[in-house]
N, C-alpha and C. Protein backbone atom coordinates (compact mmCIF):
# COMPACT_ATOMS: atom_id res chain seq x y z
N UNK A 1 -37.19 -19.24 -6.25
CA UNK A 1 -36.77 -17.85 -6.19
C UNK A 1 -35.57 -17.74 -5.26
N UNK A 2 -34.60 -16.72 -5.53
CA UNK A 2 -33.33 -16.74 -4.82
C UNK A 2 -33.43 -15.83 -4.14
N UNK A 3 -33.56 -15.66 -2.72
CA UNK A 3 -32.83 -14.35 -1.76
C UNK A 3 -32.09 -13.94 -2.10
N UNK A 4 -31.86 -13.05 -2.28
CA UNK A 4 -30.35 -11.88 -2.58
C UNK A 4 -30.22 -11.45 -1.22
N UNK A 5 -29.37 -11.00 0.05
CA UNK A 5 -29.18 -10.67 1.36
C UNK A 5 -27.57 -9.73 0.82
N UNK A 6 -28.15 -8.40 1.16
CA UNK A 6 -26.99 -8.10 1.00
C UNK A 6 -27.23 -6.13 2.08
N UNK A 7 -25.78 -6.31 2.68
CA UNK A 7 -25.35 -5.15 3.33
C UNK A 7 -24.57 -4.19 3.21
N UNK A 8 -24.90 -2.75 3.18
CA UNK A 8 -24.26 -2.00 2.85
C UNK A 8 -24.07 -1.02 3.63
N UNK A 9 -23.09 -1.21 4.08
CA UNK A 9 -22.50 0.13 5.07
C UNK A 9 -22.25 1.31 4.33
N UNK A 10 -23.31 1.84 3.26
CA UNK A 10 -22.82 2.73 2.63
C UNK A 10 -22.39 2.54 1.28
N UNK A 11 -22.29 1.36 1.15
CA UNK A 11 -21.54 0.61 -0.16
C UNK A 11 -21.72 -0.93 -0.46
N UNK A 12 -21.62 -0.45 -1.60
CA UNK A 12 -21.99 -1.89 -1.79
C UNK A 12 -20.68 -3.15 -2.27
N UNK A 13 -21.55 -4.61 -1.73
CA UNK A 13 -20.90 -5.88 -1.92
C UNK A 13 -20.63 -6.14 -3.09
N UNK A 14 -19.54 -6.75 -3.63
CA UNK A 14 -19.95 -7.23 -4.78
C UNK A 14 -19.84 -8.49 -5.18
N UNK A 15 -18.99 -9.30 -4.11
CA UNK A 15 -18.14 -10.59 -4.64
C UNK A 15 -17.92 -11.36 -3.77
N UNK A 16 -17.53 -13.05 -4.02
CA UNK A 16 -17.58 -14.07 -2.84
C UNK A 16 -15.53 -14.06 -3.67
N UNK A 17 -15.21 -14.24 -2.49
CA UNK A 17 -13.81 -15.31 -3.15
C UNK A 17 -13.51 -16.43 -1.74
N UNK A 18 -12.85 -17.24 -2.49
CA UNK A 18 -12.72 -18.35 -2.03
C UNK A 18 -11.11 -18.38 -0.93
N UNK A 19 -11.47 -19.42 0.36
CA UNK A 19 -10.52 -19.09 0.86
C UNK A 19 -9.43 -20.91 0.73
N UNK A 20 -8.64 -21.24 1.37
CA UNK A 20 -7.64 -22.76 1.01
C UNK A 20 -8.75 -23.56 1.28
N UNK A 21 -9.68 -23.62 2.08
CA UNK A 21 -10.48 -24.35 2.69
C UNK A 21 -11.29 -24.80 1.46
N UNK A 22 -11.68 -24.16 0.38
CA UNK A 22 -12.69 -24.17 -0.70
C UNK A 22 -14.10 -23.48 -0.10
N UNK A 23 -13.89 -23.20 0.77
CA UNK A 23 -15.35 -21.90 1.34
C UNK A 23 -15.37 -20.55 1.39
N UNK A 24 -16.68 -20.06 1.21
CA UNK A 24 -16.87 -18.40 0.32
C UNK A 24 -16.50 -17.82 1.67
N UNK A 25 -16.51 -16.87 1.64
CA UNK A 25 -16.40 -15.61 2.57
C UNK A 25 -16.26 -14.25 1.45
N UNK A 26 -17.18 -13.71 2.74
CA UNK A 26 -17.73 -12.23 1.96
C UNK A 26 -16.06 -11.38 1.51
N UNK A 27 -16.49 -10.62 0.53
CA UNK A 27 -15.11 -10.07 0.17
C UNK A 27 -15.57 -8.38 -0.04
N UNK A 28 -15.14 -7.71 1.55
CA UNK A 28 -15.75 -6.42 1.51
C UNK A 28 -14.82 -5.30 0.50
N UNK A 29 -16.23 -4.39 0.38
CA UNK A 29 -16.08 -3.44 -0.66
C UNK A 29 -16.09 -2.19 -0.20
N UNK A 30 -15.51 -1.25 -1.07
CA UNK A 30 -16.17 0.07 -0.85
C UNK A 30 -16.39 1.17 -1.50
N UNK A 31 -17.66 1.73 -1.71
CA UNK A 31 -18.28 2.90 -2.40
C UNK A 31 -18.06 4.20 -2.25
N UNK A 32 -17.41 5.00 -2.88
CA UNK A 32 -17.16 6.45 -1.78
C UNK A 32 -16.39 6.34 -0.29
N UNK A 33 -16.75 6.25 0.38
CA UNK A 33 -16.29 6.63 1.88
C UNK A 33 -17.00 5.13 2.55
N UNK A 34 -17.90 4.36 2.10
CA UNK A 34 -18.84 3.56 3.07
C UNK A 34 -18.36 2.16 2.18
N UNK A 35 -18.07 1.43 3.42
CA UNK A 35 -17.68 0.12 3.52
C UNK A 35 -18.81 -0.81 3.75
N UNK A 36 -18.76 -1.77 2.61
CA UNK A 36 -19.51 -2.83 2.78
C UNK A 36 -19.25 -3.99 3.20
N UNK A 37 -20.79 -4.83 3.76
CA UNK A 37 -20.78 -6.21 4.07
C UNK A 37 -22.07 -7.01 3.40
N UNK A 38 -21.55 -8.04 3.33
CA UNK A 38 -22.43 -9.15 2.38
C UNK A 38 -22.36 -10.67 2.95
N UNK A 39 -23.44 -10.85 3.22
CA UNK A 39 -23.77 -12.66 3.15
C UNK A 39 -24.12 -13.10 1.97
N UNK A 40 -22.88 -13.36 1.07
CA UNK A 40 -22.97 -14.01 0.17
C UNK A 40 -23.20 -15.25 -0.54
N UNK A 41 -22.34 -16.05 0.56
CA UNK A 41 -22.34 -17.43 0.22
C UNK A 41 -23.61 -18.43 0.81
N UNK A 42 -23.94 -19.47 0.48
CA UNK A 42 -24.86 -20.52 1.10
C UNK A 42 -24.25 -21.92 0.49
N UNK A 43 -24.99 -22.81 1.43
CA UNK A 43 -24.57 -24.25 1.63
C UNK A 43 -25.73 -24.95 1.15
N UNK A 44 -25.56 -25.91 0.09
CA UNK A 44 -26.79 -26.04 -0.37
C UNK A 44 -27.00 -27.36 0.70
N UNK A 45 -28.27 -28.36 0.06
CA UNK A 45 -28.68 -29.54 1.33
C UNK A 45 -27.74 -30.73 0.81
N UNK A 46 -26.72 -30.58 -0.23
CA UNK A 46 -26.06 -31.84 -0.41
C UNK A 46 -24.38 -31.26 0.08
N UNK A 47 -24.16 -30.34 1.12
CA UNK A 47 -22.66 -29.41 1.36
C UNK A 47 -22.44 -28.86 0.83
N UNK A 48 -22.97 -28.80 -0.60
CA UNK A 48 -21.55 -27.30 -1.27
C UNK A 48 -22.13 -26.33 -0.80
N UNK A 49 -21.14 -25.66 -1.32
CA UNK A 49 -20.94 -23.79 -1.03
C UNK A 49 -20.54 -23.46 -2.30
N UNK A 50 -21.96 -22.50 -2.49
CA UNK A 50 -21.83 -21.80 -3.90
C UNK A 50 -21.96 -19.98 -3.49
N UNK A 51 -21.68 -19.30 -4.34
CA UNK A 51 -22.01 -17.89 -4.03
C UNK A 51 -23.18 -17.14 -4.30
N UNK A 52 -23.66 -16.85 -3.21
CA UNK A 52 -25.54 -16.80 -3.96
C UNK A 52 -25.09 -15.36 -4.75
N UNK A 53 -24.03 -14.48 -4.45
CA UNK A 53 -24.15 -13.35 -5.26
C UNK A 53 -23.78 -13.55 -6.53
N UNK A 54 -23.44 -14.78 -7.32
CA UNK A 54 -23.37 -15.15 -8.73
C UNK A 54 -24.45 -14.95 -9.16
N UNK A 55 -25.26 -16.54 -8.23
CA UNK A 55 -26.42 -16.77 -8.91
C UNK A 55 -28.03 -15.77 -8.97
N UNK A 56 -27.65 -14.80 -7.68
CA UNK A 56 -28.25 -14.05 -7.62
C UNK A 56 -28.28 -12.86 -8.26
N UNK A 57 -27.16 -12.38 -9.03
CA UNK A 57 -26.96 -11.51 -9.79
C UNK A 57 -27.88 -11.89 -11.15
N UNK A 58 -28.05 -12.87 -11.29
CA UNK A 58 -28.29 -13.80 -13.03
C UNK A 58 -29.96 -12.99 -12.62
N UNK A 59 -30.41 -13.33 -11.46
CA UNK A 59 -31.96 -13.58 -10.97
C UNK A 59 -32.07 -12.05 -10.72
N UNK A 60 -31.24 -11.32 -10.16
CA UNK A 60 -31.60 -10.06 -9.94
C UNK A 60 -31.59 -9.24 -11.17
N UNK A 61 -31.15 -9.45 -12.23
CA UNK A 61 -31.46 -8.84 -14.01
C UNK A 61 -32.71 -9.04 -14.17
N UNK A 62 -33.31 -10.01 -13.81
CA UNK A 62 -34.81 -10.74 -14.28
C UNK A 62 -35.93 -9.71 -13.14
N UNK A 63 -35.30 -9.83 -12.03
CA UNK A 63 -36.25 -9.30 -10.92
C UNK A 63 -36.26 -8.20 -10.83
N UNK A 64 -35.24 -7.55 -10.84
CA UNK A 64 -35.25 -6.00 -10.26
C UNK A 64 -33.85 -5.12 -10.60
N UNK A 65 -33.88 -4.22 -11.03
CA UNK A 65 -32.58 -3.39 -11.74
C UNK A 65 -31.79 -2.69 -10.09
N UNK A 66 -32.21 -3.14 -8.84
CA UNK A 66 -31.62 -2.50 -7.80
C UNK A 66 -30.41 -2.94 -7.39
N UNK A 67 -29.41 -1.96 -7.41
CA UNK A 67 -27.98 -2.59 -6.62
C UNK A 67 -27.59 -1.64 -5.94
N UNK A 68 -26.78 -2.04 -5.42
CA UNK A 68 -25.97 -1.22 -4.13
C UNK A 68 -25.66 0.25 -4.39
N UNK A 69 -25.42 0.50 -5.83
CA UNK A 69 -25.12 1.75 -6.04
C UNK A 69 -26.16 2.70 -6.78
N UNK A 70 -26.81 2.24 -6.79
CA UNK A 70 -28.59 2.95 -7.36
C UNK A 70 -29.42 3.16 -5.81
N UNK A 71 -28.91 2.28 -4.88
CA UNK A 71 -29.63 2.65 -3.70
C UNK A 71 -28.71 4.09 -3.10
N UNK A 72 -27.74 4.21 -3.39
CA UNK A 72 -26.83 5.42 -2.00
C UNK A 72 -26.92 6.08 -3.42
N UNK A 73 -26.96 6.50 -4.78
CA UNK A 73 -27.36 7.41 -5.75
C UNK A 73 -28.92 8.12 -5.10
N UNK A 74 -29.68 7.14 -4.85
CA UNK A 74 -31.40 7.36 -4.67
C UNK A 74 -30.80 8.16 -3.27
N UNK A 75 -30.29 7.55 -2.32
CA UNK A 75 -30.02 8.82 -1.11
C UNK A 75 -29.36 9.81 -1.10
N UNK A 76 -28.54 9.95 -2.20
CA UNK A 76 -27.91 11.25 -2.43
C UNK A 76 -28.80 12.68 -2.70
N UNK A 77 -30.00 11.95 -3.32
CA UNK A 77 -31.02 13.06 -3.58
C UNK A 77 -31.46 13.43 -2.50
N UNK A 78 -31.41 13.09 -1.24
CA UNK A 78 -31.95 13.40 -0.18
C UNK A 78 -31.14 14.55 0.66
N UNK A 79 -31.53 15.94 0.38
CA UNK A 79 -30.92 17.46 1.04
C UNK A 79 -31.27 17.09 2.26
N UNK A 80 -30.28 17.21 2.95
CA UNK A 80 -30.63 18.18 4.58
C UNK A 80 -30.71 19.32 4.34
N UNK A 81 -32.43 19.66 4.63
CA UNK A 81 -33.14 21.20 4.25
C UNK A 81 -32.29 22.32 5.41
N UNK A 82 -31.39 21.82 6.53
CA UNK A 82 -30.76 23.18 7.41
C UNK A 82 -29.27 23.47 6.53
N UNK A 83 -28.57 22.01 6.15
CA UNK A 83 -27.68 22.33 5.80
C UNK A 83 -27.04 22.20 4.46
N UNK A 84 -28.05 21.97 3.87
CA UNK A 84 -28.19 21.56 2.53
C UNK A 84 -27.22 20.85 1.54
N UNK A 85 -26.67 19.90 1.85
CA UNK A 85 -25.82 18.49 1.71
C UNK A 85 -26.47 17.52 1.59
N UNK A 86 -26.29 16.57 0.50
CA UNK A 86 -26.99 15.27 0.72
C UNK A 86 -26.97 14.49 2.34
N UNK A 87 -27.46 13.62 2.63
CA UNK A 87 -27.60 12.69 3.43
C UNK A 87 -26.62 11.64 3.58
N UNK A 88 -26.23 11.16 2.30
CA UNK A 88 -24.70 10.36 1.74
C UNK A 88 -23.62 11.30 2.48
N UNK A 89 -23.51 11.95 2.00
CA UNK A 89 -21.78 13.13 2.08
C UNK A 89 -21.56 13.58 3.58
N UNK A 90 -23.08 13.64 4.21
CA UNK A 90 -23.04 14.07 5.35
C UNK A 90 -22.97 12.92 6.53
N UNK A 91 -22.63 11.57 6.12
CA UNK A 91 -22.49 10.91 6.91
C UNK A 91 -23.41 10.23 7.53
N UNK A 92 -24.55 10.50 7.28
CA UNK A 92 -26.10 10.14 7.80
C UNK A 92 -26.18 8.62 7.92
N UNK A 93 -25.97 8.40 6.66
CA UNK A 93 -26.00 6.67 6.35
C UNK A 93 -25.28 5.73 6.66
N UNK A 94 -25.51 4.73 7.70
CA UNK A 94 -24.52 3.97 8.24
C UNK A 94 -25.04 2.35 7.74
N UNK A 95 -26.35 2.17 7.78
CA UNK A 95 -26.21 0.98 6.34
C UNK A 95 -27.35 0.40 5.59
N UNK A 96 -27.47 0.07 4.50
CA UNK A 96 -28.23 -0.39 3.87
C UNK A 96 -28.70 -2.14 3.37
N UNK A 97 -29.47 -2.17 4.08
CA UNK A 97 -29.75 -3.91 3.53
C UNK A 97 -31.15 -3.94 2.71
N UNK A 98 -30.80 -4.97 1.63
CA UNK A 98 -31.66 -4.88 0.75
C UNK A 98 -32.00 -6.71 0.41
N UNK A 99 -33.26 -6.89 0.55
CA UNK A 99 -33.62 -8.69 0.02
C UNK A 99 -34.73 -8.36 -0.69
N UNK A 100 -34.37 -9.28 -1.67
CA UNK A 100 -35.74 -8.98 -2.92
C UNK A 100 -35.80 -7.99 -3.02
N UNK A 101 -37.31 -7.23 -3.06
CA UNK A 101 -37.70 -6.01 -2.93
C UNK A 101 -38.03 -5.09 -2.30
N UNK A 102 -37.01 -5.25 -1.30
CA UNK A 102 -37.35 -4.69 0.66
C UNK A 102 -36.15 -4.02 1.03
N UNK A 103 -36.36 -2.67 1.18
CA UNK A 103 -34.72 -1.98 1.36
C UNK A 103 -35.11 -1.69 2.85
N UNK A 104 -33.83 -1.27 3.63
CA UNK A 104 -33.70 -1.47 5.02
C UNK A 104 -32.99 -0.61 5.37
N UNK A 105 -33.01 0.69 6.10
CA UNK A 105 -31.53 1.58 6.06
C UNK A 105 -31.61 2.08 7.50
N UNK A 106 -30.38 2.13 7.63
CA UNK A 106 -29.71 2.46 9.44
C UNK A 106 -29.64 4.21 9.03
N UNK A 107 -30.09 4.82 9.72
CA UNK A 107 -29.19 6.21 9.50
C UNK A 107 -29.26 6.94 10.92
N UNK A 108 -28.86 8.01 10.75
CA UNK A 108 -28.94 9.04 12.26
C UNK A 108 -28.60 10.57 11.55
N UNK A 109 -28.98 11.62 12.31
CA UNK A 109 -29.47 12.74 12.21
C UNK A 109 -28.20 13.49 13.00
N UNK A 110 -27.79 14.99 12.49
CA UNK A 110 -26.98 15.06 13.07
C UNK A 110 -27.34 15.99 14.41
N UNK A 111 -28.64 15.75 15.04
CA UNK A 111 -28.37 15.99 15.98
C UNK A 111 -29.86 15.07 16.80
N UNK A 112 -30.31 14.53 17.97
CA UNK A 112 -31.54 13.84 18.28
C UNK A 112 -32.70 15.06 18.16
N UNK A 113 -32.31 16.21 18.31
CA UNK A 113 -33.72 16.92 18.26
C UNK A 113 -33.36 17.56 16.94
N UNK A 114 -32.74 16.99 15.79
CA UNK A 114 -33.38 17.64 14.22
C UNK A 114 -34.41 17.55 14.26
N UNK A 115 -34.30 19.37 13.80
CA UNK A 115 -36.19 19.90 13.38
C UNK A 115 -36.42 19.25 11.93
N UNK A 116 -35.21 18.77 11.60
CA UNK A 116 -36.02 18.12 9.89
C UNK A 116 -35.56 16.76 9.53
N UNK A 117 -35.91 16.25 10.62
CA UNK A 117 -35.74 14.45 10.53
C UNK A 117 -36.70 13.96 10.14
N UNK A 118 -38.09 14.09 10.37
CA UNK A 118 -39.36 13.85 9.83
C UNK A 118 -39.14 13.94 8.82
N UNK A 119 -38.68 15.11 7.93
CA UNK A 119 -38.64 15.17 6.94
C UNK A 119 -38.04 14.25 6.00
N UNK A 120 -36.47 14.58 6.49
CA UNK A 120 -35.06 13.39 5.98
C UNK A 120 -35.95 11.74 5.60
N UNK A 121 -36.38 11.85 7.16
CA UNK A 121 -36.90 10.34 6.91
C UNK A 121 -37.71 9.57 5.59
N UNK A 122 -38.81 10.79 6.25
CA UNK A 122 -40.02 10.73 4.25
C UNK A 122 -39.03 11.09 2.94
N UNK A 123 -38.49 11.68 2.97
CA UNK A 123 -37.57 11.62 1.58
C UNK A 123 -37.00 10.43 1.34
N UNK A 124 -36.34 9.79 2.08
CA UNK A 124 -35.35 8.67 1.92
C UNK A 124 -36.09 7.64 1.14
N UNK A 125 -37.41 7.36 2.64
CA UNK A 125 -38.60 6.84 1.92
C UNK A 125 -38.50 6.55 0.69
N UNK A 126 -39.07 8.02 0.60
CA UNK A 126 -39.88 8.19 -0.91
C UNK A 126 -38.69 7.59 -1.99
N UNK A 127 -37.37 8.50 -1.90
CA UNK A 127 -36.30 8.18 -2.76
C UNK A 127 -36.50 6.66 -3.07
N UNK A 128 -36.12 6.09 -2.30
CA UNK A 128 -35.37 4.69 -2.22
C UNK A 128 -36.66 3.74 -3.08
N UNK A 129 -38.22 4.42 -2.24
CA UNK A 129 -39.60 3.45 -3.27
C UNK A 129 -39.77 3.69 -4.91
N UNK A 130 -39.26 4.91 -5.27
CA UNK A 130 -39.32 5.50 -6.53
C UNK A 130 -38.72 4.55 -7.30
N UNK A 131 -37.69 3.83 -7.06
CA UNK A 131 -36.66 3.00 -7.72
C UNK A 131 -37.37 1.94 -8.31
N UNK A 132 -37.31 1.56 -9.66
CA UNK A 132 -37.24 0.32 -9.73
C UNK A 132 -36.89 -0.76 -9.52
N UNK A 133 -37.36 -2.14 -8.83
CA UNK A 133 -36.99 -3.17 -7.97
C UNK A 133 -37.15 -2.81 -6.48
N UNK A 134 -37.68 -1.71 -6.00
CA UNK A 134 -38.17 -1.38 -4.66
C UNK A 134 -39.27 -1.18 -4.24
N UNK A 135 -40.25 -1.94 -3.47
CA UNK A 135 -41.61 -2.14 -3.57
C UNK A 135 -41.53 -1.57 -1.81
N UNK A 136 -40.72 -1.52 -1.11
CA UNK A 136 -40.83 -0.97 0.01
C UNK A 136 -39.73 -0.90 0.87
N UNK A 137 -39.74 0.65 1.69
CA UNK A 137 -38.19 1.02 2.57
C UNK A 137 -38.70 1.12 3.43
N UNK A 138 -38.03 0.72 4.15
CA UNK A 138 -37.89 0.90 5.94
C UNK A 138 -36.98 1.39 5.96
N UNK A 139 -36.80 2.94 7.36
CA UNK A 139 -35.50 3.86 7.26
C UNK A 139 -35.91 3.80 8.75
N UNK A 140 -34.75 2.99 9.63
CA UNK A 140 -34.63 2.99 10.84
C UNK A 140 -33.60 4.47 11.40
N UNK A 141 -34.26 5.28 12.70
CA UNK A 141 -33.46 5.76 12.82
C UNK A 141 -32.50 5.41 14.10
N UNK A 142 -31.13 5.49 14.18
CA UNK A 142 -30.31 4.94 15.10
C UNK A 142 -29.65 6.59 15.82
N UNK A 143 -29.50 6.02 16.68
CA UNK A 143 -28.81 7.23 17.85
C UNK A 143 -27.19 6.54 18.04
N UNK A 144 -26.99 5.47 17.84
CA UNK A 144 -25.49 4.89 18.14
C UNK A 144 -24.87 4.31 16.93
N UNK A 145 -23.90 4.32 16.71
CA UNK A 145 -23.01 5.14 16.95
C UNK A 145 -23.30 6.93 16.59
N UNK A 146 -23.40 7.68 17.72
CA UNK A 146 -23.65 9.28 17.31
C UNK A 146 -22.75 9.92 16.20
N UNK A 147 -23.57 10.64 15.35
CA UNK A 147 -23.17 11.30 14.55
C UNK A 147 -22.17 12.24 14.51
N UNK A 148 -20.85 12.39 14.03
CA UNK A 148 -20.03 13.56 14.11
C UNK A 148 -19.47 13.80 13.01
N UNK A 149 -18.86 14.93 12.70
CA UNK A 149 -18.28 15.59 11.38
C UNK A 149 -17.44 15.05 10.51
N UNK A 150 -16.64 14.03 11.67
CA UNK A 150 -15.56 12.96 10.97
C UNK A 150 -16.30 12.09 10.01
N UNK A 151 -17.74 12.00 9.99
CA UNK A 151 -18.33 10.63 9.15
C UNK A 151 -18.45 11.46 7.74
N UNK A 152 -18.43 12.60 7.73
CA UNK A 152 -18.66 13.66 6.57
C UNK A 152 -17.60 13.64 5.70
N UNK A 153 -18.03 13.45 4.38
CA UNK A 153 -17.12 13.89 3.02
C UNK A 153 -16.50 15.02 3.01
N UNK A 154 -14.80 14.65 2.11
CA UNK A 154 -14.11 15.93 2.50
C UNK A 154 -15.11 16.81 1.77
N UNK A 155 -15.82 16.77 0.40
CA UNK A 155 -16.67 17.73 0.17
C UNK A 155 -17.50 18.31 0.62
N UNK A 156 -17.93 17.59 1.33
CA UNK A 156 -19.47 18.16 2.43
C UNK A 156 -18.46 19.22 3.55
N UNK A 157 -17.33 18.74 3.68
CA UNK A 157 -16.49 19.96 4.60
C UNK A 157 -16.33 20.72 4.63
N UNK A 158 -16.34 21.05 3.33
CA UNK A 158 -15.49 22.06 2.14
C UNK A 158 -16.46 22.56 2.04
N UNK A 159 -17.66 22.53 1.94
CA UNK A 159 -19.00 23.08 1.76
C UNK A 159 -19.42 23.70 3.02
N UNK A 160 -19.43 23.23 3.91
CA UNK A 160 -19.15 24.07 5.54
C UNK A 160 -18.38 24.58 5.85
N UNK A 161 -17.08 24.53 5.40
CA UNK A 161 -16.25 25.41 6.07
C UNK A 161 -14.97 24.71 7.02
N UNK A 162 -15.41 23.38 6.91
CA UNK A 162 -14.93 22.61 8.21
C UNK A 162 -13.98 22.61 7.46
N UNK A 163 -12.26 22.31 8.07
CA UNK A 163 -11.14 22.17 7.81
C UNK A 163 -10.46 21.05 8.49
């Protein structure tokens, strides 16, 4: 069975390219507004370096229909009930790691005493387990880097008012 290891600041990885050396290095992406990172490559026990996100792509059709952009779709459904913006747009999400069938997400609240972080949290949850190829989320919440308006979509701005 192949690990898939992959990080998403919001967005997802998609690709190894090769550098003069003949070795992978991650080749970051980006989804909307959120920049990704990926450990793509591995060394097998005889030296090479192949890109596990090839071969893991082949294995992840077979295993599980989850990718980078079905996971921050699944958090988009997630309203902030004060200000009623997704969770995505509003900057919430700072990153997503996903192996096998185990999603992992960084986020923060836009303020430490949100009255509806409990909430945020169980939604994300729920969102992210609903998915097919997701058998279980963990939604860490982070206080650093603090949340501010700049991490927000010009739409989510535009929707407040912010200019």
């Amino acid at each position: 069975m192949t690990d898939e290891n992959s990080t998403v600041s919001a967005v997802p990885a998609t690709s190894c390219c090769s550098d003069s050396h003949g070795t992978h290095a991650a080749a970051p992406t980006v989804l909307g507004n959120l920049p990704v990172a990926s450990d793509c490559c591995s060394t097998s026990e005889s030296g090479s370096t192949a890109c596990a996100t090839e071969a893991a792509n082949a294995t992840q059709v077979e295993e599980s229909s989850v990718d980078d952009a079905s996971l921050i779709e699944a958090l988009r459904e997630v309203i902030d009930p004060e200000l009623m913006i997704n969770i995505v747009d509003l900057g919430l999400v700072y990153s997503i790691n996903h192996t096998d069938r185990k999603v992992a997400v960084d986020m923060t609240l836009t303020s430490p005493a949100c009255p509806a972080g409990p909430q945020i949290i169980m939604q994300s949850k729920m969102a992210l387990e609903k998915l097919d190829g997701v058998d279980v989320a963990e939604i860490k919440l982070v206080m650093s880097p603090p949340w501010t308006p700049a991490r927000m979509t010009d739409e989510a701005r535009d929707q407040l008012g912010i200019f």
